[in-house]
C-alpha atoms as a PDB file:
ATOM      1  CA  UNK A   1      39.605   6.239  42.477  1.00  0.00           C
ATOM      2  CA  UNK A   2      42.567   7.890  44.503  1.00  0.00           C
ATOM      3  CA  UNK A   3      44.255   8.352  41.301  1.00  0.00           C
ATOM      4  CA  UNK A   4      42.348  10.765  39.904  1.00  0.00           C
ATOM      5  CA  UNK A   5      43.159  13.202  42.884  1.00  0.00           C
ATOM      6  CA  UNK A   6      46.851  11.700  43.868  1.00  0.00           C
ATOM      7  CA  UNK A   7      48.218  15.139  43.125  1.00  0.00           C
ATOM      8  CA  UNK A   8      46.063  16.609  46.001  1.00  0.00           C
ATOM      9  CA  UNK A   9      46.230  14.157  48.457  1.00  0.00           C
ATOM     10  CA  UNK A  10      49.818  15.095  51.206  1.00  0.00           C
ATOM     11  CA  UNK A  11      50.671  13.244  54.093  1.00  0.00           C
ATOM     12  CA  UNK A  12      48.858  13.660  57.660  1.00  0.00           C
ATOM     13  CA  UNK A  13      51.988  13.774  59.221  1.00  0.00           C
ATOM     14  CA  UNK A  14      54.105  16.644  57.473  1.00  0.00           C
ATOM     15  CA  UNK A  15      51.901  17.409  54.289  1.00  0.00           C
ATOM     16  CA  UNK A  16      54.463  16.375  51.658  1.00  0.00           C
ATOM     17  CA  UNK A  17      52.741  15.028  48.276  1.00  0.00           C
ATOM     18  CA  UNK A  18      52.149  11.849  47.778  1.00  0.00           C
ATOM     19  CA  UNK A  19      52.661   9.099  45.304  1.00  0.00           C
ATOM     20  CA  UNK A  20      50.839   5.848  43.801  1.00  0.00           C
ATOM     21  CA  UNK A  21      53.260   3.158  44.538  1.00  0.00           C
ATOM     22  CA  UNK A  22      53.149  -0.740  43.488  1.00  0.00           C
ATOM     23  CA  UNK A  23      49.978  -0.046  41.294  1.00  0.00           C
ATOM     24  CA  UNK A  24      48.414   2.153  43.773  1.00  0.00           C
ATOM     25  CA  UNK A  25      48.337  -0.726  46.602  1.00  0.00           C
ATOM     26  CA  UNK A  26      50.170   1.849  48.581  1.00  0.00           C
ATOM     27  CA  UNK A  27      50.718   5.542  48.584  1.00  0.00           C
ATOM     28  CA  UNK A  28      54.266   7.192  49.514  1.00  0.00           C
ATOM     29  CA  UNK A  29      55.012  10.470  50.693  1.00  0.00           C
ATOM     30  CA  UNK A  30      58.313  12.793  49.857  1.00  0.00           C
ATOM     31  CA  UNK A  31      59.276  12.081  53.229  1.00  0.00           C
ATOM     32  CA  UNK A  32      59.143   7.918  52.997  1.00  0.00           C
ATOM     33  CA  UNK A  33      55.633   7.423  55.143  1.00  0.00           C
ATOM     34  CA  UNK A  34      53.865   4.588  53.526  1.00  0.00           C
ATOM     35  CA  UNK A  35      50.082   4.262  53.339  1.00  0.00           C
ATOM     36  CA  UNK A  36      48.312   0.772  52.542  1.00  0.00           C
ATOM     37  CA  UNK A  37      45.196   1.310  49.697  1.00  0.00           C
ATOM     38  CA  UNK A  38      42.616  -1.389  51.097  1.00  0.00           C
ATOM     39  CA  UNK A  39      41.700  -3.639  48.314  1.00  0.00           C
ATOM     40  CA  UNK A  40      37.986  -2.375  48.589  1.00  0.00           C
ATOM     41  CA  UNK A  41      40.004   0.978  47.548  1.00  0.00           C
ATOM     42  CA  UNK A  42      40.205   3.544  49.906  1.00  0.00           C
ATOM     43  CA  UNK A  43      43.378   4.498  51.909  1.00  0.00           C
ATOM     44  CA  UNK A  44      43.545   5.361  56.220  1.00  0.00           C
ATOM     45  CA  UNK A  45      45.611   8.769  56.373  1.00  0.00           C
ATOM     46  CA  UNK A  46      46.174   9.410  59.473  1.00  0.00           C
ATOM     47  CA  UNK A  47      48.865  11.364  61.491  1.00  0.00           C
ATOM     48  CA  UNK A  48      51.467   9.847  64.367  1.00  0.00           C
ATOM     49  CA  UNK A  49      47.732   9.748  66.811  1.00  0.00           C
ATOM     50  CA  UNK A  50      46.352   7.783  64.702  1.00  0.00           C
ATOM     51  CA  UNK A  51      42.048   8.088  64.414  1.00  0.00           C
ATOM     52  CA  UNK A  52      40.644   9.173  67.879  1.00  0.00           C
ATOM     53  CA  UNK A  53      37.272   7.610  67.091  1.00  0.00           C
ATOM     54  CA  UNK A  54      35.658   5.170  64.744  1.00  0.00           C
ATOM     55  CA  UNK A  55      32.740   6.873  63.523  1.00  0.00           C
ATOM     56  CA  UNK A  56      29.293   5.798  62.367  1.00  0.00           C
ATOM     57  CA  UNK A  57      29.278   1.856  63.089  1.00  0.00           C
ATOM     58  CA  UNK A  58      27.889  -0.771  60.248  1.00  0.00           C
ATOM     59  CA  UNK A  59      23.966  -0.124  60.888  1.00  0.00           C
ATOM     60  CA  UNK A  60      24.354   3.211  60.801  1.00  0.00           C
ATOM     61  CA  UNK A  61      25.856   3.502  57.421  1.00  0.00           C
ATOM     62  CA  UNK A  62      23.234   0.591  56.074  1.00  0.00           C
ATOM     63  CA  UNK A  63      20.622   2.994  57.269  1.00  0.00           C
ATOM     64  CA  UNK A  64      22.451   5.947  55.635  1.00  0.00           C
ATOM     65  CA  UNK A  65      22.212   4.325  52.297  1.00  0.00           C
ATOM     66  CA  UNK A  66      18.057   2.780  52.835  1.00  0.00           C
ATOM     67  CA  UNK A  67      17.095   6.486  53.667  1.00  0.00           C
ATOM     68  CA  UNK A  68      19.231   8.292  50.949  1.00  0.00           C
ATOM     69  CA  UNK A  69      18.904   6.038  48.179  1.00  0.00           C
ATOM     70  CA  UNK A  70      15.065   6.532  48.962  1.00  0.00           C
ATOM     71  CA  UNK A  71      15.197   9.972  47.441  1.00  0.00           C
ATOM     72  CA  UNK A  72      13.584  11.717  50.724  1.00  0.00           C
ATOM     73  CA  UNK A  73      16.321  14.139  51.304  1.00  0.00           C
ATOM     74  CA  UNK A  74      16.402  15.115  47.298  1.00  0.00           C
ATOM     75  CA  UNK A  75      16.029  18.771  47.230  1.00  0.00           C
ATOM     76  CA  UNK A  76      19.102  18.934  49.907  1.00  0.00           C
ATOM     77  CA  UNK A  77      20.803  17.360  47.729  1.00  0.00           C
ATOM     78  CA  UNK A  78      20.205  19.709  44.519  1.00  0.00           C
ATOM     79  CA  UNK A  79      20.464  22.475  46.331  1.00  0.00           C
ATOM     80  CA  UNK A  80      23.900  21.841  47.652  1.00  0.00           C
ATOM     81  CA  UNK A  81      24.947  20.563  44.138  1.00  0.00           C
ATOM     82  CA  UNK A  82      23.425  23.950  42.995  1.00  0.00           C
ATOM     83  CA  UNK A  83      25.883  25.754  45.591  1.00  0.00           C
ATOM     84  CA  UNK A  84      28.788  23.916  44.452  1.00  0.00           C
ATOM     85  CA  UNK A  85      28.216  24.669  40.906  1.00  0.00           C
ATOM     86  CA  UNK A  86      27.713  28.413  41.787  1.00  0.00           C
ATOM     87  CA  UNK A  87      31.147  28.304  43.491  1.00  0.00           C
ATOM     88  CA  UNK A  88      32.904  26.776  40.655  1.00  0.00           C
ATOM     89  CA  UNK A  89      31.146  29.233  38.316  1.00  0.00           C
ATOM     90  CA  UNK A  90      32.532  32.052  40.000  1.00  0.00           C
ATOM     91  CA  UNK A  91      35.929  30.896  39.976  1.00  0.00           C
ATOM     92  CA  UNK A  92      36.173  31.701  36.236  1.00  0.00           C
ATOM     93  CA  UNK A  93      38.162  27.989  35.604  1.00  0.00           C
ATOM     94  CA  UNK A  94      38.725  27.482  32.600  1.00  0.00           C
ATOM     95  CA  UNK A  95      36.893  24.466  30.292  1.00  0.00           C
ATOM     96  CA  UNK A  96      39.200  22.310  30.873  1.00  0.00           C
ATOM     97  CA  UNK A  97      39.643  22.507  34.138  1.00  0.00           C
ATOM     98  CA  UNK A  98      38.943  19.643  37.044  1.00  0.00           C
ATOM     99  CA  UNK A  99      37.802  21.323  39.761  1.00  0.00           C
ATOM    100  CA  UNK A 100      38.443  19.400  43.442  1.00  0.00           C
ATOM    101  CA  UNK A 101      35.242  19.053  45.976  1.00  0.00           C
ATOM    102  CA  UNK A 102      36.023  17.410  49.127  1.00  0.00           C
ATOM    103  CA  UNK A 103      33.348  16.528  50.812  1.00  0.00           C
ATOM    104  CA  UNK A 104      33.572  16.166  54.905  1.00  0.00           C
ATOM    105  CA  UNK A 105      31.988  13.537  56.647  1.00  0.00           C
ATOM    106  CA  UNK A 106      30.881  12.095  52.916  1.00  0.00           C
ATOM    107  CA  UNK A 107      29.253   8.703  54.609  1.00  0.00           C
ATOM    108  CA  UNK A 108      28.148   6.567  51.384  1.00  0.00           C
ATOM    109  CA  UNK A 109      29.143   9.452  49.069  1.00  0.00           C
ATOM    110  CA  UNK A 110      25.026   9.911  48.209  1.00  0.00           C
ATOM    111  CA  UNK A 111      25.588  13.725  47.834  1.00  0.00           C
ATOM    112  CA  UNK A 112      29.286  14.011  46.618  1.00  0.00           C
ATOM    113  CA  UNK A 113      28.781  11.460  43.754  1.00  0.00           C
ATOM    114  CA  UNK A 114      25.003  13.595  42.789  1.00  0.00           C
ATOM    115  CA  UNK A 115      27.824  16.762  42.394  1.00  0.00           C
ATOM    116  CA  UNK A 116      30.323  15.376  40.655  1.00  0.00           C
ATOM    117  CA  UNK A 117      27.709  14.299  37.790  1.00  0.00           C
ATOM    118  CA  UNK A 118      26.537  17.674  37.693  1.00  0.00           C
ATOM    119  CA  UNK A 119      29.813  19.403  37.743  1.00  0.00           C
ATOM    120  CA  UNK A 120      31.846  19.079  34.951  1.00  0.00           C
ATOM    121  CA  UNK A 121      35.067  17.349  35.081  1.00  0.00           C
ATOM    122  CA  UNK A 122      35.234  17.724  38.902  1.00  0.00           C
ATOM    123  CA  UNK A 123      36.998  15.474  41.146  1.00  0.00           C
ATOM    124  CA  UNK A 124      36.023  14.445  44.341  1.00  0.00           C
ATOM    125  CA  UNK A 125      37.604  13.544  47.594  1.00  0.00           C
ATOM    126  CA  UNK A 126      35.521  11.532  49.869  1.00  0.00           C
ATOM    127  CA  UNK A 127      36.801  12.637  54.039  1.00  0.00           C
ATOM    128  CA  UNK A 128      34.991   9.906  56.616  1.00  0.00           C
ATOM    129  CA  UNK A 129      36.325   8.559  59.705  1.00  0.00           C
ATOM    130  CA  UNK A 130      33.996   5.420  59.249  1.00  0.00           C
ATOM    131  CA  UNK A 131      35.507   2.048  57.647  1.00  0.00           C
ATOM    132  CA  UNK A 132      31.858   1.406  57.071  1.00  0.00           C
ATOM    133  CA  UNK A 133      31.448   4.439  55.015  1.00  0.00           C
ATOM    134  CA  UNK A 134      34.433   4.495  53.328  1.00  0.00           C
ATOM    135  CA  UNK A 135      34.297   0.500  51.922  1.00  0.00           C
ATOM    136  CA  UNK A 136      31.163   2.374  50.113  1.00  0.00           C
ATOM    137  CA  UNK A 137      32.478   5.638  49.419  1.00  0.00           C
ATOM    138  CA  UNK A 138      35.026   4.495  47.297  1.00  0.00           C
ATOM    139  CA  UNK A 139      32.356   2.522  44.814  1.00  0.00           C
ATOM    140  CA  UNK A 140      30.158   5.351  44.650  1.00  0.00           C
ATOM    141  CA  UNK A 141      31.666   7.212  41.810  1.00  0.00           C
ATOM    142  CA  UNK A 142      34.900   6.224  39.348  1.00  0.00           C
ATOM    143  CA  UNK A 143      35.921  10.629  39.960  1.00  0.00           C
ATOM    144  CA  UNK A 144      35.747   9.484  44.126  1.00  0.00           C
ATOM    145  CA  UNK A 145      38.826   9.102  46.125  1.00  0.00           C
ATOM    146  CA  UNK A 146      37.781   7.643  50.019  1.00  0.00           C
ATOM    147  CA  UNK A 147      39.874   8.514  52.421  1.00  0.00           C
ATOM    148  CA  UNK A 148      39.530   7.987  56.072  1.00  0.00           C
ATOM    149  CA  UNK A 149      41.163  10.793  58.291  1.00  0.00           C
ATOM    150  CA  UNK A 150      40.132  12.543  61.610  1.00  0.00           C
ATOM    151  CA  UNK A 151      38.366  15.967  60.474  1.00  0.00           C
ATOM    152  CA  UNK A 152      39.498  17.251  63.134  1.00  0.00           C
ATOM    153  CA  UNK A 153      42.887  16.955  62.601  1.00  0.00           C
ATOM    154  CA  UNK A 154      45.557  18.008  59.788  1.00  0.00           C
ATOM    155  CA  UNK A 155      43.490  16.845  56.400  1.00  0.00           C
ATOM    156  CA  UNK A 156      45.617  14.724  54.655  1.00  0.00           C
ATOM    157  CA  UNK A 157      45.170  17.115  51.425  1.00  0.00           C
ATOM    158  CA  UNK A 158      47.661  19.897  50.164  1.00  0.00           C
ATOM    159  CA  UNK A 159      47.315  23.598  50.628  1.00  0.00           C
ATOM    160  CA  UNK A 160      45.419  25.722  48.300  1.00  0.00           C
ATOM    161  CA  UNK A 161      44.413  22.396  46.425  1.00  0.00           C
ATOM    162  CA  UNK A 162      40.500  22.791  46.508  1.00  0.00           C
ATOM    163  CA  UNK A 163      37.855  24.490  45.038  1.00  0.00           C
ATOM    164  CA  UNK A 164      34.483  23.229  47.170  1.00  0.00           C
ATOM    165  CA  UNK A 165      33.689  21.889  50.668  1.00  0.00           C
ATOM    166  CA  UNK A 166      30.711  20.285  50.690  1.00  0.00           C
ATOM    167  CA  UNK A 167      29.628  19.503  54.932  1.00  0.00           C
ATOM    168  CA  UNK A 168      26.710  18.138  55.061  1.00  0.00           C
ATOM    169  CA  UNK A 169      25.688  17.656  58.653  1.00  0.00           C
ATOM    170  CA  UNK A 170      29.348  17.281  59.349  1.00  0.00           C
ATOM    171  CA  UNK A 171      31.937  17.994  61.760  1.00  0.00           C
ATOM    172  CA  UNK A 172      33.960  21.917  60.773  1.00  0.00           C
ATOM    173  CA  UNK A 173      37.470  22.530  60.904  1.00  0.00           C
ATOM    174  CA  UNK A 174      37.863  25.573  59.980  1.00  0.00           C
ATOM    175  CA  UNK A 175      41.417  26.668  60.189  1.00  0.00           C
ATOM    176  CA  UNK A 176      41.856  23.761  57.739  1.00  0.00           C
ATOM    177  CA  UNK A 177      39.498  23.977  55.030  1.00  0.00           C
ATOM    178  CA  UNK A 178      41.080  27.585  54.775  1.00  0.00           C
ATOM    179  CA  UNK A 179      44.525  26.126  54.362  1.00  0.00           C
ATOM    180  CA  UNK A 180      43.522  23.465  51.803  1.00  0.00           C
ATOM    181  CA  UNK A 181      41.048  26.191  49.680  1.00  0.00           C
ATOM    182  CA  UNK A 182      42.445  28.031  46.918  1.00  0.00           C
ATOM    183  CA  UNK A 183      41.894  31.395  46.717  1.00  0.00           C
ATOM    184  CA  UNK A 184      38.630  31.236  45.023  1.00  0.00           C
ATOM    185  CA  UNK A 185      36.969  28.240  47.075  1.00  0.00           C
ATOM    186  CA  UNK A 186      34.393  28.367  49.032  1.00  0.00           C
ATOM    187  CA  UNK A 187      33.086  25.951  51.694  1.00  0.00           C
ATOM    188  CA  UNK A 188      29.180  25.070  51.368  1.00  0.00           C
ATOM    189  CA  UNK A 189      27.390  23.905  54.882  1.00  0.00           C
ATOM    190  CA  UNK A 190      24.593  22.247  55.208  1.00  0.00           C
ATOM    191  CA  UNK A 191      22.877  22.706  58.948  1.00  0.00           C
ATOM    192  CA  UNK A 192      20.105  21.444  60.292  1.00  0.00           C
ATOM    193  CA  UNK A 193      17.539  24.385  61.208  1.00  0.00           C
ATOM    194  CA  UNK A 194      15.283  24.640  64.279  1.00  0.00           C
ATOM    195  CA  UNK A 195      12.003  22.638  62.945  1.00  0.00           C
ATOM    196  CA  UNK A 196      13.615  19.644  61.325  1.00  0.00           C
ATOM    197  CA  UNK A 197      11.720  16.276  61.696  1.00  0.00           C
ATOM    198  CA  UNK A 198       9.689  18.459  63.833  1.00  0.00           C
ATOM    199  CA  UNK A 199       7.030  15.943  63.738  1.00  0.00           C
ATOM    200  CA  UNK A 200       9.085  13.291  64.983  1.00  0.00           C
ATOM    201  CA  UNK A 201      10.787  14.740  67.964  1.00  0.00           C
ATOM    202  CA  UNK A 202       7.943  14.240  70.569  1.00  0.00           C
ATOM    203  CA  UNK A 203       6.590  11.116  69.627  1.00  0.00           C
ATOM    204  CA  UNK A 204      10.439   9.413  69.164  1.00  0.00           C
ATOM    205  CA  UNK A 205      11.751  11.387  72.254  1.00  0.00           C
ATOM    206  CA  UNK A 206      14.311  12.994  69.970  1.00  0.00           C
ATOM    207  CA  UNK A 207      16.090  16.424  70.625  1.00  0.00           C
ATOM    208  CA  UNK A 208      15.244  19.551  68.479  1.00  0.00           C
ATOM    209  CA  UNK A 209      17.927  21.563  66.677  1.00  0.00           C
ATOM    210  CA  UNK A 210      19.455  23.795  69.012  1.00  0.00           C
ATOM    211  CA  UNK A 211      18.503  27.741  68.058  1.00  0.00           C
ATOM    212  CA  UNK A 212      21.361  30.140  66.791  1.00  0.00           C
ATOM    213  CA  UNK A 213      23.307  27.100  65.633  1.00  0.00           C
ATOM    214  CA  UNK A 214      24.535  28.598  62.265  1.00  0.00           C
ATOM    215  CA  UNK A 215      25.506  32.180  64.290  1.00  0.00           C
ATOM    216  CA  UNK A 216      27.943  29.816  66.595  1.00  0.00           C
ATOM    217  CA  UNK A 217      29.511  27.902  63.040  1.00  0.00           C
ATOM    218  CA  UNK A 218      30.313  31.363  61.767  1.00  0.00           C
ATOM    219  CA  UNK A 219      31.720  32.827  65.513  1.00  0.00           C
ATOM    220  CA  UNK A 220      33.629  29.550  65.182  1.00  0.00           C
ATOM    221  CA  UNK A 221      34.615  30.603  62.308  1.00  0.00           C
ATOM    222  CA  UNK A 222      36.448  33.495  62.913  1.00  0.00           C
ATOM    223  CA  UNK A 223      39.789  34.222  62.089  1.00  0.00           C
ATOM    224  CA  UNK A 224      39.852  31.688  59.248  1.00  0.00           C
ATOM    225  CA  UNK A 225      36.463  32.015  57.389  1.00  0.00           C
ATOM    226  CA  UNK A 226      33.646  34.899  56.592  1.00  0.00           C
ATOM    227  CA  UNK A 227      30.408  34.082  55.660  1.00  0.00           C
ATOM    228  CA  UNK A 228      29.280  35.147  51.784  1.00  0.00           C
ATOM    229  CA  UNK A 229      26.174  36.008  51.152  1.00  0.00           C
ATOM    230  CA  UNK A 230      22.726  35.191  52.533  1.00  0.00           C
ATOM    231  CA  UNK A 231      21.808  32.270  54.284  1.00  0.00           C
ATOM    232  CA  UNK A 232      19.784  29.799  51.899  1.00  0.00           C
ATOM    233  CA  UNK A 233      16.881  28.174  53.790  1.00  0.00           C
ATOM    234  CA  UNK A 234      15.705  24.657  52.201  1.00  0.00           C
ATOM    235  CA  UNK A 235      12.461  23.551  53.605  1.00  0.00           C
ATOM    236  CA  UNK A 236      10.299  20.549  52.417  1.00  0.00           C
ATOM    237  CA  UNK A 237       7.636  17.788  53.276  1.00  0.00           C
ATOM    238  CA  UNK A 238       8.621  14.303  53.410  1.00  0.00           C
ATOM    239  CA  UNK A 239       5.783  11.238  53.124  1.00  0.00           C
ATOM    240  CA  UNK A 240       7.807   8.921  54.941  1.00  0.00           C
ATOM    241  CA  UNK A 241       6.657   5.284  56.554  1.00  0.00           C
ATOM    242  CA  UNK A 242       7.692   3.347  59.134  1.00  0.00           C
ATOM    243  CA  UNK A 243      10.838   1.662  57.687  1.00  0.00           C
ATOM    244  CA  UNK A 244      11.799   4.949  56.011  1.00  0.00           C
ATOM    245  CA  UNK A 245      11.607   6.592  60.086  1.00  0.00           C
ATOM    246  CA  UNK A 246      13.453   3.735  61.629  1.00  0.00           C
ATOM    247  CA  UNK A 247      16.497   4.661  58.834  1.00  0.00           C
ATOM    248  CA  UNK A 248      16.493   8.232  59.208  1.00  0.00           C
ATOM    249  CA  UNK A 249      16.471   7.843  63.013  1.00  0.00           C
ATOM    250  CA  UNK A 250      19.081   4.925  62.616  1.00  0.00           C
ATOM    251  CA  UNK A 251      21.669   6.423  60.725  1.00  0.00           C
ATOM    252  CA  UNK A 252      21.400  10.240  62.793  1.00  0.00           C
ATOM    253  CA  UNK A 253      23.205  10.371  66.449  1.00  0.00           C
ATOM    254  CA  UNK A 254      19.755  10.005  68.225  1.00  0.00           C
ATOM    255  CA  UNK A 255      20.141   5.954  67.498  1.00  0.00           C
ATOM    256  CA  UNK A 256      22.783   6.728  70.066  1.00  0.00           C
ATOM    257  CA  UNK A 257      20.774   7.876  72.522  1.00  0.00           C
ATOM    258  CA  UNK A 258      17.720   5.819  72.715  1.00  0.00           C
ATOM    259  CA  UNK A 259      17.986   1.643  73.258  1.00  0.00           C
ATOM    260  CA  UNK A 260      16.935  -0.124  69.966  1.00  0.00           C
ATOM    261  CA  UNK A 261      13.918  -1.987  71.721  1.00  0.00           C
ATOM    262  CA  UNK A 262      12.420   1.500  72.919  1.00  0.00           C
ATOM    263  CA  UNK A 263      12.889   2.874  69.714  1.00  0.00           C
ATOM    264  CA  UNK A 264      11.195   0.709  67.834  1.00  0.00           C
ATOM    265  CA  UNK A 265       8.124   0.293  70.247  1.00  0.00           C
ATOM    266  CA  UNK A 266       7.845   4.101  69.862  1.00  0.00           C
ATOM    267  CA  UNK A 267       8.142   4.009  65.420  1.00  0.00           C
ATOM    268  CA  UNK A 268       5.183   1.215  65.866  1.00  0.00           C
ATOM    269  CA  UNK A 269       2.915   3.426  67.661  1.00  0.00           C
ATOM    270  CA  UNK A 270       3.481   5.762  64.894  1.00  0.00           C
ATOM    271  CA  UNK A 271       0.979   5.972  61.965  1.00  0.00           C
ATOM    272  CA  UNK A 272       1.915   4.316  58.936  1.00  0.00           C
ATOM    273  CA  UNK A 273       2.630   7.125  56.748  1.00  0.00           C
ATOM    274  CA  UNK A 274       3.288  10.578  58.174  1.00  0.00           C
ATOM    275  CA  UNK A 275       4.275  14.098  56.899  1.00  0.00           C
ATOM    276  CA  UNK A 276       7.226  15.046  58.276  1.00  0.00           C
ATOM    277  CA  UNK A 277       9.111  18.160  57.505  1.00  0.00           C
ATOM    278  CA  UNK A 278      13.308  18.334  56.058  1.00  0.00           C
ATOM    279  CA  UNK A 279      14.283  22.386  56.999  1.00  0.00           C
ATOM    280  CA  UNK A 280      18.114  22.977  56.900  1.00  0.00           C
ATOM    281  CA  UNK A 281      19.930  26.373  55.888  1.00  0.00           C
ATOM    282  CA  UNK A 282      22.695  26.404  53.545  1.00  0.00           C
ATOM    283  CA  UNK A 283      25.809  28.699  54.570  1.00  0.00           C
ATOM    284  CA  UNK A 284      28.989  29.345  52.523  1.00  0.00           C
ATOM    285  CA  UNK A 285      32.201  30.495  54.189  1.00  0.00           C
ATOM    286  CA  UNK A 286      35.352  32.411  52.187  1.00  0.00           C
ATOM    287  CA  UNK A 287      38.914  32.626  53.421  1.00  0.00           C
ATOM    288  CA  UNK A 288      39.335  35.650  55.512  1.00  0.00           C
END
């Protein structure tokens, strides 16, 4: 619900706070820019530009939720949880604290809801450019605020407000997660590593991971955000069928690439089980 993080929320345009107006149907900044709350209960904050792109499309997001809710990409899931947790440890809050996560690129909010049942007392802010996404990010968990907003651009959340990024195959902006961290916060990547869905990449006519793809997030980086600690690699076997292929495929970029009728010819051919491997590395990023 966006009021359980109101007080961290600022608007796009000139980062004043803003307010729950009218029973939270709207939200209203210092400076008198009004924001409609969607009755399905998220809120569009964008700046004077407005959203340069409309993000992961209906199917996409239905496939999203058939492969997550499927439980295939579980230990990803702990592991960034784990991260988060280890972040918040270190902070030395104290018990009563609520510490914030904002998750980029949230989709359905399958991860960020999994932390904020682990975490106690967190918060979470849900960041998708997606109307898809965000119509189910904001029932995923009652501690969720979905927001939609441009990651790109100026987040639409006040400076030193939060405690954990979570990205999770997600777009990086990294002069702004260092403005909106507090001192102790940390940002927690997930990347996809050279070898993932490895099995799938020939037979589907899908691109591999480009090599050296964390080094170029951290030269990225630079001037904003320093990597801490070692890399954490997260490797596992998936059993997935056909169905469960056809969602992973359909909710990654590749169902941009290849025509639906091609695509599915090709996950046919396919056997109707298969091993296929999940390898991703987990990086987390300090303010410089």
């Amino acid at each position: 619900m966006l009021s359980h993080i109101i007080d961290v929320l600022a608007d796009p345009i000139d980062g004043t706070p803003l307010v729950g107006a009218e029973d939270f149907s709207r939200l209203v900044s210092e400076s008198g820019h009004s924001y409609d709350v969607a009755r399905q209960g998220y809120v569009t904050l964008a700046g004077g530009a407005g959203l340069r792109y409309s993000g992961d499309d209906a199917q996409m997001i239905a496939d999203r939720e058939t492969f997550l809710s499927g439980g295939h990409f579980a230990p990803f899931v702990e592991a960034v949880t784990e991260h988060v947790q280890d972040v918040v440890d270190q902070a030395g809050l104290s018990d009563d604290a609520q510490p914030v996560v904002c998750e980029i690129g949230a989709g359905t909010g399958y991860y960020l809801s999994h932390t904020l049942d682990s975490v106690a007392g967190s918060r979470g802010i849900g960041i998708d450019v997606s109307v898809h996404a965000a119509k189910r990010l904001a029932k995923c968990h009652p501690r969720v605020g979905a927001v939609i907003a441009d990651a790109w651009a100026r987040l639409p959340i006040a400076d030193n407000s939060v405690d954990a990024i979570t990205v999770i195959f997600a777009p990086r902006n990294a002069a702004e997660f260092a403005r909106i961290l507090k001192p102790k916060g940390q940002v927690i990547v997930l990347t996809a590593d050279t070898g993932h869905l490895a099995e799938l990449r020939e037979p589907l006519g899908i691109i591999d991971v480009e090599a050296g793809k964390v080094d170029r997030m951290i030269e990225q980086a630079a001037g904003h955000l320093k990597p801490v600690g070692e890399r954490d690699l997260v490797e596992f076997e998936m059993l997935l069928d056909q169905k469960s292929i056809a969602s992973q495929i359909g909710m990654s970029p590749s169902a941009r690439h290849i025509k639906p009728e091609a695509l599915a010819e090709r996950i046919a051919a396919l056997p109707e089980q298969m091993k296929v491997t999940a390898r991703a590395k987990i990086t987390r990023l300090e303010r410089i």
